[in-house]
N, C-alpha and C. Protein backbone atom coordinates (compact mmCIF):
# COMPACT_ATOMS: atom_id res chain seq x y z
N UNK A 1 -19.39 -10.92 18.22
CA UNK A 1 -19.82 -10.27 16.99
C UNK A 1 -19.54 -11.19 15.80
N UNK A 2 -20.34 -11.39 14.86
CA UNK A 2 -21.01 -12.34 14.08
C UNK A 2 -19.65 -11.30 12.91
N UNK A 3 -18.68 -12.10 12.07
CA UNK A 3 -18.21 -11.33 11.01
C UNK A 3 -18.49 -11.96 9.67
N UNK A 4 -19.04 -11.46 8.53
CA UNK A 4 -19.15 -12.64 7.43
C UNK A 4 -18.17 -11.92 6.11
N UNK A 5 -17.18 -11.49 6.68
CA UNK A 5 -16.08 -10.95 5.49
C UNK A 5 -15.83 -11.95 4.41
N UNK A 6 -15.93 -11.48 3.45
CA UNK A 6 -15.31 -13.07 2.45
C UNK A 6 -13.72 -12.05 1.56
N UNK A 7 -13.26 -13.50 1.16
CA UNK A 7 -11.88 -12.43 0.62
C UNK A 7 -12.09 -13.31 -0.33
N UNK A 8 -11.24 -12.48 -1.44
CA UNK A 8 -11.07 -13.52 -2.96
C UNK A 8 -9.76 -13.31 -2.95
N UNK A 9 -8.88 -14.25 -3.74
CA UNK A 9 -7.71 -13.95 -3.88
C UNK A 9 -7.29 -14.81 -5.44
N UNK A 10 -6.59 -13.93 -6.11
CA UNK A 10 -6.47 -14.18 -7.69
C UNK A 10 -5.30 -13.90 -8.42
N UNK A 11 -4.77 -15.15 -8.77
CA UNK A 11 -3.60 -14.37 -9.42
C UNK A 11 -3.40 -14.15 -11.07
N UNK A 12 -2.41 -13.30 -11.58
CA UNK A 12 -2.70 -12.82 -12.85
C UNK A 12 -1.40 -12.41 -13.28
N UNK A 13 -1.51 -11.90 -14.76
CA UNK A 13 -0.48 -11.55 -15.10
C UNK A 13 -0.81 -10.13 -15.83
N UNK A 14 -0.14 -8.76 -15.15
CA UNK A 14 -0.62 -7.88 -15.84
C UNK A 14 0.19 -7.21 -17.06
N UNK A 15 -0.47 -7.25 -18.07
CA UNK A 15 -0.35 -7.41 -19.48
C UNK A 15 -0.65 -5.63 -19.72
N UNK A 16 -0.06 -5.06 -19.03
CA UNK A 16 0.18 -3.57 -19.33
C UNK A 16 1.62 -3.18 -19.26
N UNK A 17 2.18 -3.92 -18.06
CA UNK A 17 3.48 -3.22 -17.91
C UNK A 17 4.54 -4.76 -18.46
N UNK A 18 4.35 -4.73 -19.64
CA UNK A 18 5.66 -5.85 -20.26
C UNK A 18 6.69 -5.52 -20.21
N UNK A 19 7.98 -6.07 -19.78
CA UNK A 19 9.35 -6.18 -19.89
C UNK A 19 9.98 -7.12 -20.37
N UNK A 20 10.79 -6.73 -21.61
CA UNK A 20 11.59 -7.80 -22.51
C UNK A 20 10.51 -9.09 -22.97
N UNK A 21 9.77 -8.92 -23.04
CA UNK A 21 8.73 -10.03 -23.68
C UNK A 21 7.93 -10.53 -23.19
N UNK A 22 8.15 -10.48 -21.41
CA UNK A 22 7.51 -11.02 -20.00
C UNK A 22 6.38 -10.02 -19.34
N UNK A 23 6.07 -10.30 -18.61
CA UNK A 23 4.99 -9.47 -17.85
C UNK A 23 4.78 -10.03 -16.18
N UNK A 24 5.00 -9.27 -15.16
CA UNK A 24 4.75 -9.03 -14.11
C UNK A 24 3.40 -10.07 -13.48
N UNK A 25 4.06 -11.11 -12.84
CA UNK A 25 2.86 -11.38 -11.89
C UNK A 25 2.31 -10.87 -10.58
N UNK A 26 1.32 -10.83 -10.53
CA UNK A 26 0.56 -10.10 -9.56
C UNK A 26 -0.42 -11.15 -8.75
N UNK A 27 -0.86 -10.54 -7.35
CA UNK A 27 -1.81 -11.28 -6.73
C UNK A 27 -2.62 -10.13 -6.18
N UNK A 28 -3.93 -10.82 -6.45
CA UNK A 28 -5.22 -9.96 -5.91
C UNK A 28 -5.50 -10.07 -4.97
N UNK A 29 -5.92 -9.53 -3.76
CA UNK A 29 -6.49 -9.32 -2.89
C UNK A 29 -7.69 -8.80 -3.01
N UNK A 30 -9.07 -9.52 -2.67
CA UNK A 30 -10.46 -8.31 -2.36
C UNK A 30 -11.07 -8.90 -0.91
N UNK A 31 -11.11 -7.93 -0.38
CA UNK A 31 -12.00 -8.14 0.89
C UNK A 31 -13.34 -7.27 1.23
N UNK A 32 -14.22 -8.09 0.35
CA UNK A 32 -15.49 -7.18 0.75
C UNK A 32 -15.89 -6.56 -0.35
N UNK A 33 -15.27 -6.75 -1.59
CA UNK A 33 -15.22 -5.61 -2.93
C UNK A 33 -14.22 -4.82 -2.72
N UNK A 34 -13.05 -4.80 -1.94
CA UNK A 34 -12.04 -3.60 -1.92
C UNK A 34 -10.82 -4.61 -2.06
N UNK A 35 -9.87 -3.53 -2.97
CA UNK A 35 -8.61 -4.32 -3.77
C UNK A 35 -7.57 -3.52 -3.08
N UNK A 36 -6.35 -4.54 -3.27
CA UNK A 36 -5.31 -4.43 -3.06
C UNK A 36 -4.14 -5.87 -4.10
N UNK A 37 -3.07 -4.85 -4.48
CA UNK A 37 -2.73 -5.80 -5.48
C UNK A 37 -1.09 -6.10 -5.05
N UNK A 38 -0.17 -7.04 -4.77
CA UNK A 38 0.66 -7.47 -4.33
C UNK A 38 1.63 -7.60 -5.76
N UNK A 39 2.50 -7.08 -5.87
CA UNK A 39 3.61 -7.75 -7.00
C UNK A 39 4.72 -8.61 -6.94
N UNK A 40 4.29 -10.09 -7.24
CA UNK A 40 5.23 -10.93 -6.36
C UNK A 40 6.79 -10.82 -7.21
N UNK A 41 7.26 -9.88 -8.25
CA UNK A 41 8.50 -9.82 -8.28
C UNK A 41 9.48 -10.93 -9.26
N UNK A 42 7.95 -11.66 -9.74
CA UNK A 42 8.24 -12.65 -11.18
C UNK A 42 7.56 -12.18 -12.53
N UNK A 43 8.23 -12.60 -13.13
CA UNK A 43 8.06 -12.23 -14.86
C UNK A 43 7.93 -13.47 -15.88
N UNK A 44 6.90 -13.73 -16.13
CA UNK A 44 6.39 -14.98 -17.15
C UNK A 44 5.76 -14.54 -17.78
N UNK A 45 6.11 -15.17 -19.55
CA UNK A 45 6.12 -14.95 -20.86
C UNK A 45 4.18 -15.34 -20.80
N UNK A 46 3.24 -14.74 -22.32
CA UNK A 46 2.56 -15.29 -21.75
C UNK A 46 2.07 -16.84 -22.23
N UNK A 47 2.77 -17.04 -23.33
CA UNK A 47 3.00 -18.60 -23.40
C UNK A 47 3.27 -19.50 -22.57
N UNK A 48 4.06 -19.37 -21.86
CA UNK A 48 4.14 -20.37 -20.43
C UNK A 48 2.82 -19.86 -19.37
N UNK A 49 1.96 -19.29 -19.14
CA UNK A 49 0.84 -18.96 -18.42
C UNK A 49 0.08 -19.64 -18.74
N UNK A 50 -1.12 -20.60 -18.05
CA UNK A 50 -1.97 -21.45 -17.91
C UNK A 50 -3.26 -20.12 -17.24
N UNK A 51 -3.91 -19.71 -18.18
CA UNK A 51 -4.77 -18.50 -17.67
C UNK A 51 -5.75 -18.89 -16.67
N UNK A 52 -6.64 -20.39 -17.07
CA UNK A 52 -7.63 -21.50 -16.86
C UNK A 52 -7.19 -21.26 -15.42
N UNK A 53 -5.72 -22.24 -15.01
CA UNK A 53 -5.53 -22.68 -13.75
C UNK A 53 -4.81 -21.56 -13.17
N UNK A 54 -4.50 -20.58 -13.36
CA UNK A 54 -3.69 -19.16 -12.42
C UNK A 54 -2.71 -19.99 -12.35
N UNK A 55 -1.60 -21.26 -13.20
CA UNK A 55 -0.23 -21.33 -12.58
C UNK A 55 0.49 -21.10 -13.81
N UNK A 56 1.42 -21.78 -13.76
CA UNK A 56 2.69 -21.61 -14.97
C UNK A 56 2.54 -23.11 -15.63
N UNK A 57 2.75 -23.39 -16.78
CA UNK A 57 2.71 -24.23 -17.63
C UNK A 57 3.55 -25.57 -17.74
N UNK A 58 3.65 -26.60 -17.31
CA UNK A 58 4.61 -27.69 -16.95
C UNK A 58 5.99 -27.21 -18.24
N UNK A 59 5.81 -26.56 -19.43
CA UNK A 59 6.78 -25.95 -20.06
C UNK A 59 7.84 -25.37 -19.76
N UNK A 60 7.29 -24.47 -18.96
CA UNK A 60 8.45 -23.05 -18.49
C UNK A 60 9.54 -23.92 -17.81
N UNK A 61 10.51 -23.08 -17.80
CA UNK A 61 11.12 -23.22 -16.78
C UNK A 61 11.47 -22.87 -15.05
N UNK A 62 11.71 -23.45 -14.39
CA UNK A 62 11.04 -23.27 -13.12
C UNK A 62 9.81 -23.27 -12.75
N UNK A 63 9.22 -23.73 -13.32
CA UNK A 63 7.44 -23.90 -13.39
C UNK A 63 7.16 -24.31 -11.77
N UNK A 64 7.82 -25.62 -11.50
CA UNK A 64 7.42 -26.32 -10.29
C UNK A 64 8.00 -25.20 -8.90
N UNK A 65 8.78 -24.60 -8.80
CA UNK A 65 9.57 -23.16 -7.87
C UNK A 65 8.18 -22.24 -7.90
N UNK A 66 7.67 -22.08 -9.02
CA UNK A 66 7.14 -20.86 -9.08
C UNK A 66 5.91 -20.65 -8.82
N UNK A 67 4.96 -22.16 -9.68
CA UNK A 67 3.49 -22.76 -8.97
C UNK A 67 3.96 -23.08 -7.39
N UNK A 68 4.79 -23.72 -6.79
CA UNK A 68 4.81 -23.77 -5.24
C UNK A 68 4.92 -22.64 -4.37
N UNK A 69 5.54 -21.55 -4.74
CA UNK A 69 5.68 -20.21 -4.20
C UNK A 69 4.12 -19.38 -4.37
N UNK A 70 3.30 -19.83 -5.56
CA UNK A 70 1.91 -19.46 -6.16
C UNK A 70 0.87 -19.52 -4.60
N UNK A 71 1.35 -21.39 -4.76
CA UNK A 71 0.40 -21.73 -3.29
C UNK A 71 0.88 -21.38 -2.26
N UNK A 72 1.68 -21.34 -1.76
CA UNK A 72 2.26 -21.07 -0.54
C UNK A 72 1.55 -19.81 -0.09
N UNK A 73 2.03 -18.60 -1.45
CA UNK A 73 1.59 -17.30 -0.94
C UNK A 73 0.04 -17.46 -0.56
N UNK A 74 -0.98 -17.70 -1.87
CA UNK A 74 -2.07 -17.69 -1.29
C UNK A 74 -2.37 -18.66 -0.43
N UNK A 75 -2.00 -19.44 0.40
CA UNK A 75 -1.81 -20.49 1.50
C UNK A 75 -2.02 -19.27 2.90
N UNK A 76 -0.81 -18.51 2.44
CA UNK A 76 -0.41 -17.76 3.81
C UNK A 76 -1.18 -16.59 4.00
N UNK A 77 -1.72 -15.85 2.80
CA UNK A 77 -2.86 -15.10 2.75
C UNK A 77 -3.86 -15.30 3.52
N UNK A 78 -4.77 -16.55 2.65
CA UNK A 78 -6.25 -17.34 3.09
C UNK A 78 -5.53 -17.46 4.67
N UNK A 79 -4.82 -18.17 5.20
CA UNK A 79 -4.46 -18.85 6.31
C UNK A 79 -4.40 -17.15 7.56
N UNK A 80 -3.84 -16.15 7.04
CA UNK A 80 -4.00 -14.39 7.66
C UNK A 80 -5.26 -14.19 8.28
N UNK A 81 -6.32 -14.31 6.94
CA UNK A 81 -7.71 -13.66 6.63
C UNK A 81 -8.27 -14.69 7.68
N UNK A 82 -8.29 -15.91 7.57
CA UNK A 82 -9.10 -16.92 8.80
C UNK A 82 -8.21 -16.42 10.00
N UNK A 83 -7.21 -16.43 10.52
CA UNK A 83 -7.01 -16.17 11.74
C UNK A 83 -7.61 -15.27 12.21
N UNK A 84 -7.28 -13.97 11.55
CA UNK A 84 -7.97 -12.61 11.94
C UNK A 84 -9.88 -12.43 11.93
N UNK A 85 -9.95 -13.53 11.27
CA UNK A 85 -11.68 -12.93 10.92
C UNK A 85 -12.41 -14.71 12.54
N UNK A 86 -11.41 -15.36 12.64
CA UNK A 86 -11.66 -16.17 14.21
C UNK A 86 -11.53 -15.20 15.35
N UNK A 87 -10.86 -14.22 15.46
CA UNK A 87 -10.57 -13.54 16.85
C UNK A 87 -11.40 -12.49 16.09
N UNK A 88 -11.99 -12.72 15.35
CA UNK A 88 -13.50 -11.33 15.31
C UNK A 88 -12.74 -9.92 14.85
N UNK A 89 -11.64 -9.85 14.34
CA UNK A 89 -11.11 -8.79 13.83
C UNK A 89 -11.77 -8.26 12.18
N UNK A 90 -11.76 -7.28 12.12
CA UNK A 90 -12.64 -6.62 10.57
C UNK A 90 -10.88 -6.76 9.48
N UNK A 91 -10.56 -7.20 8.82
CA UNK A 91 -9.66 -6.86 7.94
C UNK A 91 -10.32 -6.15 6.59
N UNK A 92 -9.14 -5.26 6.09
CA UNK A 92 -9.66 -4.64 4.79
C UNK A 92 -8.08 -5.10 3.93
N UNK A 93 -8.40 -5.29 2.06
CA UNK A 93 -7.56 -5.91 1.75
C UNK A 93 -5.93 -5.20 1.78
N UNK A 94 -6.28 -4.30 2.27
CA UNK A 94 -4.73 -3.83 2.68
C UNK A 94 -3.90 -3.99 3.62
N UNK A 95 -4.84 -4.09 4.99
CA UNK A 95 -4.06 -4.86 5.71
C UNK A 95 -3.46 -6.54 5.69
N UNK A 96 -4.70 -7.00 5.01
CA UNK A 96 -3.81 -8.25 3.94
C UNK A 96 -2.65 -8.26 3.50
N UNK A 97 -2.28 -7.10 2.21
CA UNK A 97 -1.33 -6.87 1.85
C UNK A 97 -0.03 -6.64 2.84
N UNK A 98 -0.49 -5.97 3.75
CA UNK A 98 0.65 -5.72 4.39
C UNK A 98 1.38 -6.66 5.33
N UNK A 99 0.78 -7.28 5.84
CA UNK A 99 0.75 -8.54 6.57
C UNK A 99 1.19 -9.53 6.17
N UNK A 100 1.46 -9.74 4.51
CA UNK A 100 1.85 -10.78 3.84
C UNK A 100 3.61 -10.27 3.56
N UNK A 101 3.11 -8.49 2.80
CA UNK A 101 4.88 -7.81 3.10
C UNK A 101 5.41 -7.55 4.29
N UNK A 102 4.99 -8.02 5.39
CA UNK A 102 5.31 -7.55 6.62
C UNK A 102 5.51 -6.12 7.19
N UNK A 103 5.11 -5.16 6.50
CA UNK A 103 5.04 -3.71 6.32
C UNK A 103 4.26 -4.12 7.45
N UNK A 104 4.29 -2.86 8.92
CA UNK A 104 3.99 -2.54 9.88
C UNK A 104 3.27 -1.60 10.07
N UNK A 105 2.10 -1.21 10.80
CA UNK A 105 1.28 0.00 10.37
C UNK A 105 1.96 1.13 10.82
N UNK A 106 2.05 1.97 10.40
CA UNK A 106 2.47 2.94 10.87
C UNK A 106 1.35 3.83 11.75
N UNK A 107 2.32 4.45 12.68
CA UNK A 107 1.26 5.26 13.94
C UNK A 107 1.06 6.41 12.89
N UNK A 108 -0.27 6.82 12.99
CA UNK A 108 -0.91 8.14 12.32
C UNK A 108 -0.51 8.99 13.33
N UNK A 109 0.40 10.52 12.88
CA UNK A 109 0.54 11.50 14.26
C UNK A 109 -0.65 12.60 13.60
N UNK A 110 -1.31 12.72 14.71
CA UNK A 110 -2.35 13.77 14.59
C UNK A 110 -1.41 15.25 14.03
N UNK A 111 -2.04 16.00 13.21
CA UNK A 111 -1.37 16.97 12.74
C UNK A 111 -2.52 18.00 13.64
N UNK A 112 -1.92 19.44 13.89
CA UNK A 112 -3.20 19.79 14.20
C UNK A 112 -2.86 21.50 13.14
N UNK A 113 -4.07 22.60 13.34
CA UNK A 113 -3.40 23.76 13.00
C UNK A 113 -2.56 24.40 13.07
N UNK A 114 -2.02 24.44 14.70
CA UNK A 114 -0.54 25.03 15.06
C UNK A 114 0.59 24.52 14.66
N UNK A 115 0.17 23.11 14.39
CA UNK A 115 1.71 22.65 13.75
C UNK A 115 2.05 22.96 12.72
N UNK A 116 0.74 22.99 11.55
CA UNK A 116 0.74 23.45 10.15
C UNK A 116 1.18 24.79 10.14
N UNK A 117 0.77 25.65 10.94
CA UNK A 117 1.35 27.16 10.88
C UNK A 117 2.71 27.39 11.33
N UNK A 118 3.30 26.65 12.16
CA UNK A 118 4.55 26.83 12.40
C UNK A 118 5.72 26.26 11.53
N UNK A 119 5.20 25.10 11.03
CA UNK A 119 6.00 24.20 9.66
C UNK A 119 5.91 25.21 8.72
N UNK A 120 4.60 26.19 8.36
CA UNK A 120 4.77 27.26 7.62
C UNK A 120 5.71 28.62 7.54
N UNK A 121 5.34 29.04 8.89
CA UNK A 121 6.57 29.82 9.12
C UNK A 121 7.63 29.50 9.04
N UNK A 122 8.12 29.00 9.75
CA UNK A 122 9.84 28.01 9.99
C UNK A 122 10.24 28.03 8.58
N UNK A 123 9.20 27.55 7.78
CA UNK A 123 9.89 27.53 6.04
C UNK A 123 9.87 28.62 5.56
N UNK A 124 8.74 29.55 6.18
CA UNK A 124 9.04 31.32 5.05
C UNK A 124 10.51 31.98 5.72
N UNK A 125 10.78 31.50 7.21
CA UNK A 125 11.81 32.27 7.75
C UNK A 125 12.67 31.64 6.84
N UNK A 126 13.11 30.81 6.52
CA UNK A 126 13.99 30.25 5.58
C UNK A 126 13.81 30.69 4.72
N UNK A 127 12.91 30.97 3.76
CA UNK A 127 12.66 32.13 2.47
C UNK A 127 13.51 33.38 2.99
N UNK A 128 12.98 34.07 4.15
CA UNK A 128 13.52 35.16 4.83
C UNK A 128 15.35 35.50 4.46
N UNK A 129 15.90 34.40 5.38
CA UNK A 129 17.24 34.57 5.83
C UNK A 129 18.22 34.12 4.65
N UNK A 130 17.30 33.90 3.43
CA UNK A 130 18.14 33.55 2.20
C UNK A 130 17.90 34.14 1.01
N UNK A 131 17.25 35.65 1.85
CA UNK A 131 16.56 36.60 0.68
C UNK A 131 15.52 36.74 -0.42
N UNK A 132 14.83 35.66 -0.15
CA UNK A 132 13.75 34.69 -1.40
C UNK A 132 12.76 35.56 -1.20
N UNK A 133 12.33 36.12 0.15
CA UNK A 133 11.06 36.39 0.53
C UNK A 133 11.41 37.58 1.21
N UNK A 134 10.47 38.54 1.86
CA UNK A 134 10.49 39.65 2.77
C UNK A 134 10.20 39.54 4.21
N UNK A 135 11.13 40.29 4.86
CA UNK A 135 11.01 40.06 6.49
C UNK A 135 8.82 40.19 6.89
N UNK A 136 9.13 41.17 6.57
CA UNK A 136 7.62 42.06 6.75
C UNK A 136 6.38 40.98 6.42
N UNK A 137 6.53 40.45 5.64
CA UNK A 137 5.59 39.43 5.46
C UNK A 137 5.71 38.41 6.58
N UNK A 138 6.82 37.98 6.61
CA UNK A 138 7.26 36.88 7.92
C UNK A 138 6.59 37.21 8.86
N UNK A 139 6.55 38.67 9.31
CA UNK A 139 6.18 39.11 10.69
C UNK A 139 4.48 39.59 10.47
N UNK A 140 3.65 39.24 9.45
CA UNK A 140 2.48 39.07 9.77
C UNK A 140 1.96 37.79 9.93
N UNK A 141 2.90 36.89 9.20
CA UNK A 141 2.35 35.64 9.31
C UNK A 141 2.68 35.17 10.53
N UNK A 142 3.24 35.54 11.56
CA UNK A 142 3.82 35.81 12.87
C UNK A 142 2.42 36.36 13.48
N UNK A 143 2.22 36.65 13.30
CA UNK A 143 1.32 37.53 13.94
C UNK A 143 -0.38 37.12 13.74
N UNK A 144 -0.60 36.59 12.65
CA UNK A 144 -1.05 35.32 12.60
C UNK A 144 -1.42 33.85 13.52
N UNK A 145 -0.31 33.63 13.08
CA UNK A 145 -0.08 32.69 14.45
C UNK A 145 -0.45 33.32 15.73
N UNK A 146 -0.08 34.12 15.83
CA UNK A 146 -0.56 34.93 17.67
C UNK A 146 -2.08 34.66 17.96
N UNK A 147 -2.72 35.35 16.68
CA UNK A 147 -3.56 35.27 16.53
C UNK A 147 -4.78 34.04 16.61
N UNK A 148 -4.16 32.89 16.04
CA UNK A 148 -4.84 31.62 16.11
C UNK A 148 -4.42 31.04 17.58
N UNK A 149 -3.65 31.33 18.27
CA UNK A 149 -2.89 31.14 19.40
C UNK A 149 -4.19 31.77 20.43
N UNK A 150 -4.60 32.52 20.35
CA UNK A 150 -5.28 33.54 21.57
C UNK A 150 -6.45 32.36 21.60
N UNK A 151 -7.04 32.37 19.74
CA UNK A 151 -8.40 31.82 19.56
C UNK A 151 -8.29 30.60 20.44
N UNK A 152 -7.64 29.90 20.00
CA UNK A 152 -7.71 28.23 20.33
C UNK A 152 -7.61 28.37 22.14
């Protein structure tokens, strides 16, 4: 199967959430037109920002730490997106993201109705036995349940 995913990847400084004079760098992820945004956990003024080239300004300090950590990341990104899109895998930019935080997917547990009704009850009996709520009600929503119990 033929995949022609393209990813962009962009970095920035977002100029909404300032702290002490600085502002939050960020990296973009799009795969396909769909975003995902990474916060790499640095803060540069925006005088030391080179907007042109996405790095930090031979000025700043730590400039050379911080442009090398720049490439690296998107190094290890781009370098994700080609592995996965060679073994014919579909990525979307979140699994990007996650893959770069090493965040693990988590197993989806199917929820179904009976579980929802019993997580319901279980919590009104707890209303119940701490006086919040009325027995009598408990025991239709009890009954309820029986009810969806026969159907299914």
């Amino acid at each position: 199967m033929k995949n022609n995913q393209k990813v962009i990847l962009l970095v920035w400084l977002n100029k909404q959430k300032e702290k002490n004079g600085k502002f939050p760098l960020y990296i973009k992820v799009m795969v396909d037109s769909k975003r995902a945004q990474i916060a790499t956990r640095h803060f540069i003024r925006t005088t030391e920002w080179d907007n042109k080239n996405r790095r930090l300004k031979s000025t700043a300090a730590n400039y050379r730490l911080i442009n090398a950590w720049i490439d690296r990341s998107l190094n290890i990104l781009q370098q994700d997106f080609l592995n996965c899109n060679a073994r014919g895998e579909c990525l979307t930019a979140q699994d990007l993201k996650n893959n770069f935080l090493g965040i693990e997917e988590e197993t989806v547990q199917e929820r179904t109705l009976l579980m929802a009704v019993n997580y319901h009850n279980d919590k009104f009996k707890e209303l119940v036995i701490s006086g919040q709520a009325v027995h009598s009600t408990w025991k239709k929503y009890n009954t309820t349940k029986n009810k969806i119990v026969d159907f299914l």
